[in-house]
Protein backbone atom coordinates (compact mmCIF):
# COMPACT_ATOMS: atom_id res chain seq x y z
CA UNK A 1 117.49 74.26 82.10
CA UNK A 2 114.62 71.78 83.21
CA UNK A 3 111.27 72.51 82.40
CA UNK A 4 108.76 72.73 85.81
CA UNK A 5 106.17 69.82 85.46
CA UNK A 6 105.51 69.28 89.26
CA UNK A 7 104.02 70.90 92.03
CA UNK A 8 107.00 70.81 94.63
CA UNK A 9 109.08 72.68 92.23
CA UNK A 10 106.44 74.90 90.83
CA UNK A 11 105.73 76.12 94.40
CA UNK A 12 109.66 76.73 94.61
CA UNK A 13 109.95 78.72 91.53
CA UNK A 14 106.55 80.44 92.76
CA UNK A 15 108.02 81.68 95.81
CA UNK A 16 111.57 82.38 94.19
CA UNK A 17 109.74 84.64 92.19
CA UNK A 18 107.88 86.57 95.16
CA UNK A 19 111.14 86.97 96.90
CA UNK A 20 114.05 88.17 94.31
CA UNK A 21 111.11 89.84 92.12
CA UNK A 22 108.50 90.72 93.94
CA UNK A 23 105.71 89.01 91.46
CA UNK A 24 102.85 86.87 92.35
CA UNK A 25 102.60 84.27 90.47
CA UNK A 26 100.28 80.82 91.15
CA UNK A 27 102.07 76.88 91.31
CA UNK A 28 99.40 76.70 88.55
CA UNK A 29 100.40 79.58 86.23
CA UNK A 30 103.91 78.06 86.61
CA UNK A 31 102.73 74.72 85.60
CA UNK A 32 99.94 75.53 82.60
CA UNK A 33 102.93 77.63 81.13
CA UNK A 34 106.62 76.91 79.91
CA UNK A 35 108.98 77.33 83.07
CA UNK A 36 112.02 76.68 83.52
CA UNK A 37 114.78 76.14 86.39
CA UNK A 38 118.25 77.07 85.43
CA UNK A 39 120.47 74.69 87.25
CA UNK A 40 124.42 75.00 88.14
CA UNK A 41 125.21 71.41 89.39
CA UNK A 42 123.20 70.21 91.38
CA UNK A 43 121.40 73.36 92.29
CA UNK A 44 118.70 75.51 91.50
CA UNK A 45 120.15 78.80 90.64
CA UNK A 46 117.19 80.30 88.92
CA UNK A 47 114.62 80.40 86.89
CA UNK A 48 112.53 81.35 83.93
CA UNK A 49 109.44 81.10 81.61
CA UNK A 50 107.87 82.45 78.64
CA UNK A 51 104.23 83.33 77.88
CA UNK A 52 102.54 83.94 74.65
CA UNK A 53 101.18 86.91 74.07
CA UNK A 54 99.03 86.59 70.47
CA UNK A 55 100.24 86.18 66.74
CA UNK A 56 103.85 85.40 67.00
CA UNK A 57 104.87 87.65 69.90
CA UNK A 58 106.33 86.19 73.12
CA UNK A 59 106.50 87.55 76.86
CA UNK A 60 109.99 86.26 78.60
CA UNK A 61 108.91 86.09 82.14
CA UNK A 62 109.77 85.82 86.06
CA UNK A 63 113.68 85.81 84.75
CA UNK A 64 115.96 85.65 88.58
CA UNK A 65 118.98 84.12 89.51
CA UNK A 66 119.93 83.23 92.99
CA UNK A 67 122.88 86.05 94.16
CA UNK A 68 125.15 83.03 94.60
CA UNK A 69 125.23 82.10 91.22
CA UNK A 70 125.18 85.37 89.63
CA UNK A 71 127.94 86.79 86.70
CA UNK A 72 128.57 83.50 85.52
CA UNK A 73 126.51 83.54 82.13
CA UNK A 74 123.50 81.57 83.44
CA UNK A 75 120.95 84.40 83.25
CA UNK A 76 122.60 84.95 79.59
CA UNK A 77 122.62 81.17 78.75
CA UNK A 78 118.85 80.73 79.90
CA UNK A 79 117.19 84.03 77.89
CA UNK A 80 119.01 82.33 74.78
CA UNK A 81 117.84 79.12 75.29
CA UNK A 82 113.86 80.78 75.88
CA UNK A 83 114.78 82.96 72.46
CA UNK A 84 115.53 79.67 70.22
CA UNK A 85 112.61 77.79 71.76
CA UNK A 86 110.32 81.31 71.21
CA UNK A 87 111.70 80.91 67.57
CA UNK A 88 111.37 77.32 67.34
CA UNK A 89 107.16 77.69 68.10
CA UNK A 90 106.61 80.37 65.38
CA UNK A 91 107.59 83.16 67.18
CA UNK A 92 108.87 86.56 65.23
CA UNK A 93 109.20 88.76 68.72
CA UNK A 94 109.57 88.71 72.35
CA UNK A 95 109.42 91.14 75.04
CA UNK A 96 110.20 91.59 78.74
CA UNK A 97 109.30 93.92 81.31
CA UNK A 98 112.03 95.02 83.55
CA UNK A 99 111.89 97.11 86.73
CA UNK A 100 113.07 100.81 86.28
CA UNK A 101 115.67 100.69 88.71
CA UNK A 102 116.80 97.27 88.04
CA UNK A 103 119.45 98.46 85.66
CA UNK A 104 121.82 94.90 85.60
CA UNK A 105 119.04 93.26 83.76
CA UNK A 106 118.20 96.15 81.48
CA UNK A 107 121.92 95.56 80.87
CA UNK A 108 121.67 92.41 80.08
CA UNK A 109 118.70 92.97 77.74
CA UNK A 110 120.80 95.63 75.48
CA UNK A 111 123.58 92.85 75.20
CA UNK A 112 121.05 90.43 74.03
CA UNK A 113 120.30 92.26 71.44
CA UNK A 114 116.77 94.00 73.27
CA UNK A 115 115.57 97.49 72.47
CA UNK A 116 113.88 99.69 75.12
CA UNK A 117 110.32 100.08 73.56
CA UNK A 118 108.45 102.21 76.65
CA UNK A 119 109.45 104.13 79.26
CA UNK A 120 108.14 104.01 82.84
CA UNK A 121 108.10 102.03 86.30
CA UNK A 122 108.28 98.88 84.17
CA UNK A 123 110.12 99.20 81.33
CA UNK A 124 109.67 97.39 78.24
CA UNK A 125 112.52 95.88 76.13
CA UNK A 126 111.62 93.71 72.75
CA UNK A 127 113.16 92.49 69.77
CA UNK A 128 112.57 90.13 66.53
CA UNK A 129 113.53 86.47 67.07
């Protein structure tokens, strides 16, 4: 993972994020807050950041991988990575909002240990760190 500190790659990760999640999100919000690319060689293959959200508690956010590069671990690799840096800031829980119908990555919340906290068109998965 490689943290997004310029505006080339913050306007990829921007638009990444449009297309495979359907989220606006500014070159700026990308920049003024920890995101990351998740690389596979010499490739981008995805991408994610975390936001905090008051008093310990941390939003994982804008989490995609490129279809390419899917069920290889990365998406796994990069939400552990987020957790230990969540942890290593003073965090004590984290949270992400997942789509209803986007059941892989509700999957792959449950096997990382998340807990389904709301129900709805988002749905809400958190756990302690």
């Amino acid at each position: 993972m490689v943290r997004v500190r310029d505006w080339r790659k913050a306007g990829m990760v921007a638009a990444g994020v449009r297309r495979f999640s359907g989220v606006r999100v500014s070159r700026q919000r990308i920049l003024a807050r920890p995101h990351f690319t998740i690389e596979a060689g010499a490739h981008v293959a995805g991408w994610i950041g975390f936001e905090g959200r008051g008093s310990g508690v941390y939003e994982l956010v804008h989490l995609s991988v490129k279809p390419r590069f899917r069920h290889a671990g990365l998406a796994e690799s990069a939400v552990s990575r987020v957790l230990n840096m969540v942890r290593n800031t003073g965090g004590h829980y984290a949270y992400t909002r997942i789509n209803h119908r986007n059941f892989p990555s509700m999957c792959l919340a449950r096997k990382l240990g998340f807990g389904r906290t709301s129900r709805g068109s988002m749905v809400r998965f958190g756990r302690r760190v």
